[in-house]
N, C-alpha and C. Protein backbone atom coordinates (compact mmCIF):
# COMPACT_ATOMS: atom_id res chain seq x y z
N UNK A 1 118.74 111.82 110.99
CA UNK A 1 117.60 111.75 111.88
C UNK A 1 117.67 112.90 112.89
N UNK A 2 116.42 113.28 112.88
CA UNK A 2 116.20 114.83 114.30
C UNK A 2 116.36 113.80 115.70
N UNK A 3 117.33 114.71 116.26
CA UNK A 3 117.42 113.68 117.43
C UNK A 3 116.39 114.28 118.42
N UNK A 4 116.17 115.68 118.26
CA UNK A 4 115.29 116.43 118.95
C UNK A 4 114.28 116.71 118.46
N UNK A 5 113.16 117.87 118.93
CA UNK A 5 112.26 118.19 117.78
C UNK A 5 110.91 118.32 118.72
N UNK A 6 110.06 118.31 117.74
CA UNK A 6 108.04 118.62 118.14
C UNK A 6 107.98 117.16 117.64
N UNK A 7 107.20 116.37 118.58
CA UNK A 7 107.09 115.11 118.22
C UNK A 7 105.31 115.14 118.58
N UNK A 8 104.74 114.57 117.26
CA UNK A 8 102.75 114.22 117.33
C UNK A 8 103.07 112.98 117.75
N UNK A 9 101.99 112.80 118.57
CA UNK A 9 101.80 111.38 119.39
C UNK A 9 99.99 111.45 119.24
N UNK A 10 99.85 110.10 118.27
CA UNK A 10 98.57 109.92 118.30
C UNK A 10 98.26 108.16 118.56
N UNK A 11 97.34 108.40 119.66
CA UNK A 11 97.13 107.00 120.22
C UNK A 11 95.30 106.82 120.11
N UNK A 12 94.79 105.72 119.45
CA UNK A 12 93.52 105.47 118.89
C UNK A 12 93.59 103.81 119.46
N UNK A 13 91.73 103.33 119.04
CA UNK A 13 91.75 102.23 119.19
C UNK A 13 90.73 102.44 118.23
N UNK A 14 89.84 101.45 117.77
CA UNK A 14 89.43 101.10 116.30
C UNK A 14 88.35 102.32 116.20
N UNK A 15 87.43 102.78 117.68
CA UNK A 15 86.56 103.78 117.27
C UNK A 15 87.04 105.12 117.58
N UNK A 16 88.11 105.42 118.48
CA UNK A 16 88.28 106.62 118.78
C UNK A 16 89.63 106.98 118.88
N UNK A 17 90.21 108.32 119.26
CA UNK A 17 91.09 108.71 119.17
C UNK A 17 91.65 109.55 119.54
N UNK A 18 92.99 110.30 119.90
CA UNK A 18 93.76 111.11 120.78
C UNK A 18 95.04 111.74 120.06
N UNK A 19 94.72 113.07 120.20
CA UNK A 19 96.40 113.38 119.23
C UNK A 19 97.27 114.32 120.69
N UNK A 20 98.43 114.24 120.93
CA UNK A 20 98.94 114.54 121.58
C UNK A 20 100.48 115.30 120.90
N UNK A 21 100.72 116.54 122.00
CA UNK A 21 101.64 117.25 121.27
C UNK A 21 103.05 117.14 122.41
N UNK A 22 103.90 116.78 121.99
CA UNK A 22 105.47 116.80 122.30
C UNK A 22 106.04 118.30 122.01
N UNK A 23 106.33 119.38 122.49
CA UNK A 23 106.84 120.36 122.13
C UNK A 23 108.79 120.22 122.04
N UNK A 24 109.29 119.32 122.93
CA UNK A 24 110.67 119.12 122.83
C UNK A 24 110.75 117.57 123.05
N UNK A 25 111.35 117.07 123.08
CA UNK A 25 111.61 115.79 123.76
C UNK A 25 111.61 115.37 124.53
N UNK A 26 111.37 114.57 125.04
CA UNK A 26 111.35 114.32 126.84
C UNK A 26 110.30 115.49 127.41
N UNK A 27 109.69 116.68 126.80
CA UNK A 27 109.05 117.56 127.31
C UNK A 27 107.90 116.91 127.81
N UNK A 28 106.79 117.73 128.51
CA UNK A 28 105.03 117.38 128.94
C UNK A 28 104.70 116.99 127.75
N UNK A 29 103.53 115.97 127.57
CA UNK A 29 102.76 116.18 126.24
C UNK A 29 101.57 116.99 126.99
N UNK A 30 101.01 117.42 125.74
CA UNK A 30 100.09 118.56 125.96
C UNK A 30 99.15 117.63 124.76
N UNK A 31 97.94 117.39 125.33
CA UNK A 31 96.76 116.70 125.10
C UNK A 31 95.74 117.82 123.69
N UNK A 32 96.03 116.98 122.45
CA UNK A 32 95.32 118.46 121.71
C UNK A 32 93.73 117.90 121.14
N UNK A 33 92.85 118.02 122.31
CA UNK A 33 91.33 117.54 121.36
C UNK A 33 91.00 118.28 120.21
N UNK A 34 91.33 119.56 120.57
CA UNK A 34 90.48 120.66 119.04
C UNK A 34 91.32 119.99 118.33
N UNK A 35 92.21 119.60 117.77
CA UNK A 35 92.76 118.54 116.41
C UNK A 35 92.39 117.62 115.93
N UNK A 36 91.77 117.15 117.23
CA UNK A 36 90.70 115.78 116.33
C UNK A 36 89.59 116.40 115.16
N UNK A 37 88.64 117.24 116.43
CA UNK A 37 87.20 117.65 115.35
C UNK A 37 85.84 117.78 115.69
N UNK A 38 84.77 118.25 115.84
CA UNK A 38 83.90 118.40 116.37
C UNK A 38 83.22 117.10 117.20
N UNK A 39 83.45 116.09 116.87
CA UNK A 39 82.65 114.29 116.90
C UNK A 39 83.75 113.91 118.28
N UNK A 40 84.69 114.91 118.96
CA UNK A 40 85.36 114.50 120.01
C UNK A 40 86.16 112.91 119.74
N UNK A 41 86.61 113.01 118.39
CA UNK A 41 87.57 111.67 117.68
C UNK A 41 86.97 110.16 118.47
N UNK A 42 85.20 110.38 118.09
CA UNK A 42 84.87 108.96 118.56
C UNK A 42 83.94 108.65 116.81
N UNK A 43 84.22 107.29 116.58
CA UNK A 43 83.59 107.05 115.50
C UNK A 43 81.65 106.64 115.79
N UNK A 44 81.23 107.49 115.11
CA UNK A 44 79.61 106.70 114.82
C UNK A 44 79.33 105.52 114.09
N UNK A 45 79.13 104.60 114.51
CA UNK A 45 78.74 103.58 113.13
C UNK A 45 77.65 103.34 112.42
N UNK A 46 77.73 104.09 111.23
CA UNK A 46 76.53 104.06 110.52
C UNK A 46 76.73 103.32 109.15
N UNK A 47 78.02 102.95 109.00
CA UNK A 47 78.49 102.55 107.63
C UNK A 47 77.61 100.57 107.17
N UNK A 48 77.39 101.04 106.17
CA UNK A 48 76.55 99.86 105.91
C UNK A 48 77.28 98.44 106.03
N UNK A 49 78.61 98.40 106.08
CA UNK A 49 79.13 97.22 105.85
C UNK A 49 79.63 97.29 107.85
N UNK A 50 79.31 97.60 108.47
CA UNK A 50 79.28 97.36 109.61
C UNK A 50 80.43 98.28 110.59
N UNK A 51 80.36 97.61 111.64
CA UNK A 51 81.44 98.11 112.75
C UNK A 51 83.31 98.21 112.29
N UNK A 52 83.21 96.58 111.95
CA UNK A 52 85.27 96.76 111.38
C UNK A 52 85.47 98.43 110.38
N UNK A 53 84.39 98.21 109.38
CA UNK A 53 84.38 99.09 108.16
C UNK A 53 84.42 100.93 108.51
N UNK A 54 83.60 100.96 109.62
CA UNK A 54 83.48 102.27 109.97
C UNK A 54 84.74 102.46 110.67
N UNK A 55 85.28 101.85 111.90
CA UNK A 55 86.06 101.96 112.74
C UNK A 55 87.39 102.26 111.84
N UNK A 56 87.74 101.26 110.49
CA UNK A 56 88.94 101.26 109.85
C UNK A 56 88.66 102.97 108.95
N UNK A 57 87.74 103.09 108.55
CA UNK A 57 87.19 104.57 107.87
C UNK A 57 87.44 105.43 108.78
N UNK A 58 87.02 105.59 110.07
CA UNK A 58 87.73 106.47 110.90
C UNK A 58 88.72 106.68 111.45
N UNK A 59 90.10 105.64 111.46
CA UNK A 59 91.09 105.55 111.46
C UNK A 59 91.97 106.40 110.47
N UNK A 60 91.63 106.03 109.00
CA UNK A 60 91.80 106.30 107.97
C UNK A 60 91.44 108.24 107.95
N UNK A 61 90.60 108.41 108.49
CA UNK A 61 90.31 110.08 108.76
C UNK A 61 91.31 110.75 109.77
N UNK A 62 91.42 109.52 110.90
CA UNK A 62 92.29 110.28 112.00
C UNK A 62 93.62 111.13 111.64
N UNK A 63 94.29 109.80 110.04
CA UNK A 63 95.60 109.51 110.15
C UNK A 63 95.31 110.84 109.27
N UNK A 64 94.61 110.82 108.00
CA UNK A 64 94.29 112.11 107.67
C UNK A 64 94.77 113.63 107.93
N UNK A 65 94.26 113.61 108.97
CA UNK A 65 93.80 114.97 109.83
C UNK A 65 94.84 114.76 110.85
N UNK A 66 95.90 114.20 110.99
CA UNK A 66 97.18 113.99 111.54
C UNK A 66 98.57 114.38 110.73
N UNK A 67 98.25 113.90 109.14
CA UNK A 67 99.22 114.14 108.09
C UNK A 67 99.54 115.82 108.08
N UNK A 68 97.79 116.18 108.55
CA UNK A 68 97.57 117.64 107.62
C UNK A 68 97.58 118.52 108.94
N UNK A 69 97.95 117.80 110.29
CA UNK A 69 99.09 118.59 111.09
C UNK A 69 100.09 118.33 111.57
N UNK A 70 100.69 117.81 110.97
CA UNK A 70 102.04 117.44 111.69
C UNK A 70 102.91 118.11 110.32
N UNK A 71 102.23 118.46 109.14
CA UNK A 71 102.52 119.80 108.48
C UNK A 71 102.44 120.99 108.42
N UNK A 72 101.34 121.03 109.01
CA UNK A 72 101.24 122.31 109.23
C UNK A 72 101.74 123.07 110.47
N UNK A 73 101.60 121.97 111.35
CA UNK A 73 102.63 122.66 112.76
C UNK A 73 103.86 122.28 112.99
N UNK A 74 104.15 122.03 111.95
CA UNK A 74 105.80 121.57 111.48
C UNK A 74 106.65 120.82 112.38
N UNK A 75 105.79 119.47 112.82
CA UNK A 75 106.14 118.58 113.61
C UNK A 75 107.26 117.39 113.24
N UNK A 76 108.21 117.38 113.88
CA UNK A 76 109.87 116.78 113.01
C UNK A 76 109.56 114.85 113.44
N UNK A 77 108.37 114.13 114.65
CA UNK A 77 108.14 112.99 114.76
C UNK A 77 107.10 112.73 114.88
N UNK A 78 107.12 111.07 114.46
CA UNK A 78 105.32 111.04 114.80
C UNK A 78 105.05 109.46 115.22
N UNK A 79 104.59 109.43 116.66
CA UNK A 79 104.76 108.23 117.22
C UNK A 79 102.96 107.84 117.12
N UNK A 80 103.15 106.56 117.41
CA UNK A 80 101.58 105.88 116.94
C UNK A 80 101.57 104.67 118.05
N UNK A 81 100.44 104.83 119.15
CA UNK A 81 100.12 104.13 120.05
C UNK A 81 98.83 103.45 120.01
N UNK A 82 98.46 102.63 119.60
CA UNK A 82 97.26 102.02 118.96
C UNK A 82 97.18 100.53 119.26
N UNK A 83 95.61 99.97 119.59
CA UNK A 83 95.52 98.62 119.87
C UNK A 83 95.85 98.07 118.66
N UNK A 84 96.40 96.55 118.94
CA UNK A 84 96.84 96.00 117.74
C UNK A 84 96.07 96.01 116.51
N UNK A 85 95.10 95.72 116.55
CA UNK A 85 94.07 95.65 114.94
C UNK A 85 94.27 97.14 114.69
N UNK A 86 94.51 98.48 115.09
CA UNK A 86 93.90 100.04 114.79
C UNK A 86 94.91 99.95 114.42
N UNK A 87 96.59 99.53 115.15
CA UNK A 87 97.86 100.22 114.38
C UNK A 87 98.10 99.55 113.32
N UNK A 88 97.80 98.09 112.87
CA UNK A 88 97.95 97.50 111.58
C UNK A 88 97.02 98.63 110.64
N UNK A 89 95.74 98.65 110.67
CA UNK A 89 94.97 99.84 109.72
C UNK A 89 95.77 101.38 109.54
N UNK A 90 96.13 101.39 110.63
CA UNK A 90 96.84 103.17 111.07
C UNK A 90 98.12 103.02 110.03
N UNK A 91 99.04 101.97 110.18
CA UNK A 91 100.29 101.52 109.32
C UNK A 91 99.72 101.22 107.45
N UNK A 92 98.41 100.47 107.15
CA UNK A 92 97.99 100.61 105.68
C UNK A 92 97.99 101.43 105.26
N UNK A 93 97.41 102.55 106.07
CA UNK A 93 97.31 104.17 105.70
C UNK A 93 98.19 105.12 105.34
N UNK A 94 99.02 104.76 105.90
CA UNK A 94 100.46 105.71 106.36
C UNK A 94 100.88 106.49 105.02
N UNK A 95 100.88 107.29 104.59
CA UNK A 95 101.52 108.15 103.37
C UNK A 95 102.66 108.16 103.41
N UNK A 96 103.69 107.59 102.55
CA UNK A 96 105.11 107.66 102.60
C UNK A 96 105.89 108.88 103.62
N UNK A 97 105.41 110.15 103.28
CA UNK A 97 106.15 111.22 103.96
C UNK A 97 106.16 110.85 105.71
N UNK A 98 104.49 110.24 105.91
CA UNK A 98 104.93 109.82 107.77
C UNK A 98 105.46 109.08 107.82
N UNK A 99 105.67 108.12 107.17
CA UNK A 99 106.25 106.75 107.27
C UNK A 99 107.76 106.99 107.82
N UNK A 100 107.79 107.71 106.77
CA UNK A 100 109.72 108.23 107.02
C UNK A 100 110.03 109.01 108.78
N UNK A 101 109.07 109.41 109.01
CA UNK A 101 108.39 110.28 110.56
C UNK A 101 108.61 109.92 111.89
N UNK A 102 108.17 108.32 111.36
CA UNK A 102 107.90 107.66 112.30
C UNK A 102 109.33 107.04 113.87
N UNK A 103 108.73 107.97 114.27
CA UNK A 103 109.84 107.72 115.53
C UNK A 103 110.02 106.00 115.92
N UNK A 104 108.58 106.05 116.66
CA UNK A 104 108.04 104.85 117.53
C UNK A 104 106.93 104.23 117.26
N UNK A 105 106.46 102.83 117.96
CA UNK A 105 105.17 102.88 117.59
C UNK A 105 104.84 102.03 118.60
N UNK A 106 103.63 101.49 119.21
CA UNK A 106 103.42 100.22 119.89
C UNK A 106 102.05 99.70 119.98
N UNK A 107 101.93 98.80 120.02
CA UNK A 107 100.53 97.72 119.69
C UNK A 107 99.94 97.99 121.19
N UNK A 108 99.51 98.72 121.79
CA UNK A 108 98.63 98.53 123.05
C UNK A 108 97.34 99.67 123.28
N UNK A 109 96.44 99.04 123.65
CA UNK A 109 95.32 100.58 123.63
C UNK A 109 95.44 101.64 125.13
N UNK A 110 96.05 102.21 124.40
CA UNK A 110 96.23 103.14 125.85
C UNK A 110 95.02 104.33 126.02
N UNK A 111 94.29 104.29 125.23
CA UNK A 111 93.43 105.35 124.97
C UNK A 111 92.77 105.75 126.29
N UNK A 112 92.50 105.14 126.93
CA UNK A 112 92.03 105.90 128.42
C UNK A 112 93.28 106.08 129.72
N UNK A 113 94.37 105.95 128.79
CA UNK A 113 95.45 106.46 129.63
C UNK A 113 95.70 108.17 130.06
N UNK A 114 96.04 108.50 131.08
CA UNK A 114 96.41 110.21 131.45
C UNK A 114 97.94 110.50 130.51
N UNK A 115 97.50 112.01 130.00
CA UNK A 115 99.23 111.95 129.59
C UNK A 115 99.87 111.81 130.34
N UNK A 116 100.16 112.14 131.37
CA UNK A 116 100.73 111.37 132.29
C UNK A 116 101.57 109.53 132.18
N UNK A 117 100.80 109.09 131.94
CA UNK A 117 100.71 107.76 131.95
C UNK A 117 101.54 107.22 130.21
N UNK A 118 100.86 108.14 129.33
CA UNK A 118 101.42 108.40 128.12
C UNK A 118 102.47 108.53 128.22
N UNK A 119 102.72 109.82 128.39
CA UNK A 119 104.45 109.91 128.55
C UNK A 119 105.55 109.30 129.25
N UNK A 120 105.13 108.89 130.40
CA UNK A 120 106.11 107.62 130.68
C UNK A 120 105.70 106.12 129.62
N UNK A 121 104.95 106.03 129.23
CA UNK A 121 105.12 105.14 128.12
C UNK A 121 105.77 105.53 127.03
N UNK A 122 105.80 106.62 126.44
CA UNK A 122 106.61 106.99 125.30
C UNK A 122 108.55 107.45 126.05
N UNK A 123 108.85 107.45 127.08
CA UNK A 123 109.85 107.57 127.94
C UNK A 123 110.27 106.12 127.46
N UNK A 124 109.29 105.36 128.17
CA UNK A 124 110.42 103.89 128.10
C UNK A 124 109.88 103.10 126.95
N UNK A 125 109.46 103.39 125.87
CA UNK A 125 110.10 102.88 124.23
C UNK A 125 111.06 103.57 124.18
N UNK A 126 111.24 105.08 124.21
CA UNK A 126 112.59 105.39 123.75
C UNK A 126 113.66 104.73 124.72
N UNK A 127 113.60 104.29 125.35
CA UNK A 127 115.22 103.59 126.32
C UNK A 127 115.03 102.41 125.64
N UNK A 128 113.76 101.49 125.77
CA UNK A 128 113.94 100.51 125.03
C UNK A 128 114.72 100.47 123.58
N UNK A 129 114.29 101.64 122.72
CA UNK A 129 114.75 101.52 121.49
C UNK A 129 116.09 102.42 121.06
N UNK A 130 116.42 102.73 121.84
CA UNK A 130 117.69 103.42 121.85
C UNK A 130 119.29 102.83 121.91
């Protein structure tokens, strides 16, 4: 296991979403919107089978477009902060390679949290889980 590293921190709730960048450990996170995508990582619901369906479809895009950077910016963890119903969907999704990734994770919607606020939350899971 990297004890150190570039750790992605992406925290969502069923319509929207936040990817956040760890450059060292314990470092600032640095808040990355251009990674989400033009739609500012909020879901539209237009999907015919309703609100759950779209929200889990855009989840399913987030984790996406998360896989396909945390490869490409050759990110060594990948923590997942999500209200309970988004991180159960966020966890169906998961492609073996993040799975293995996966630092941390926790069931709460922090999505209108400051990184600030983030990062001392991702501070004390790691003491917790350490």
């Amino acid at each position: 296991m990297i004890l150190d590293g570039r750790t992605l921190i992406l925290v969502a709730d069923g319509p929207r979403g936040r990817l956040f960048e760890e450059a060292r450990r314990g470092g600032p996170l640095i808040e990355r919107p251009d990674w989400i995508g033009s739609q500012g990582g909020t879901v539209h619901v237009s999907h015919p089978n309703g609100c759950d369906r779209a929200e889990a479809d855009f989840l399913a895009q987030l984790l996406r477009r998360a896989e396909r950077i945390f490869a490409e910016q050759a990110f060594d963890h990948l923590i997942l902060i999500a209200a309970q119903r988004a991180l159960g969907v966020l966890r169906r999704h998961l492609p073996g390679a993040l799975k293995a990734r996966i630092e941390l994770s926790e069931p709460h919607d922090r999505l209108t949290a400051s990184a600030e606020d983030i990062q001392q939350t991702v501070r004390a899971l790691r003491r917790v889980n350490a």
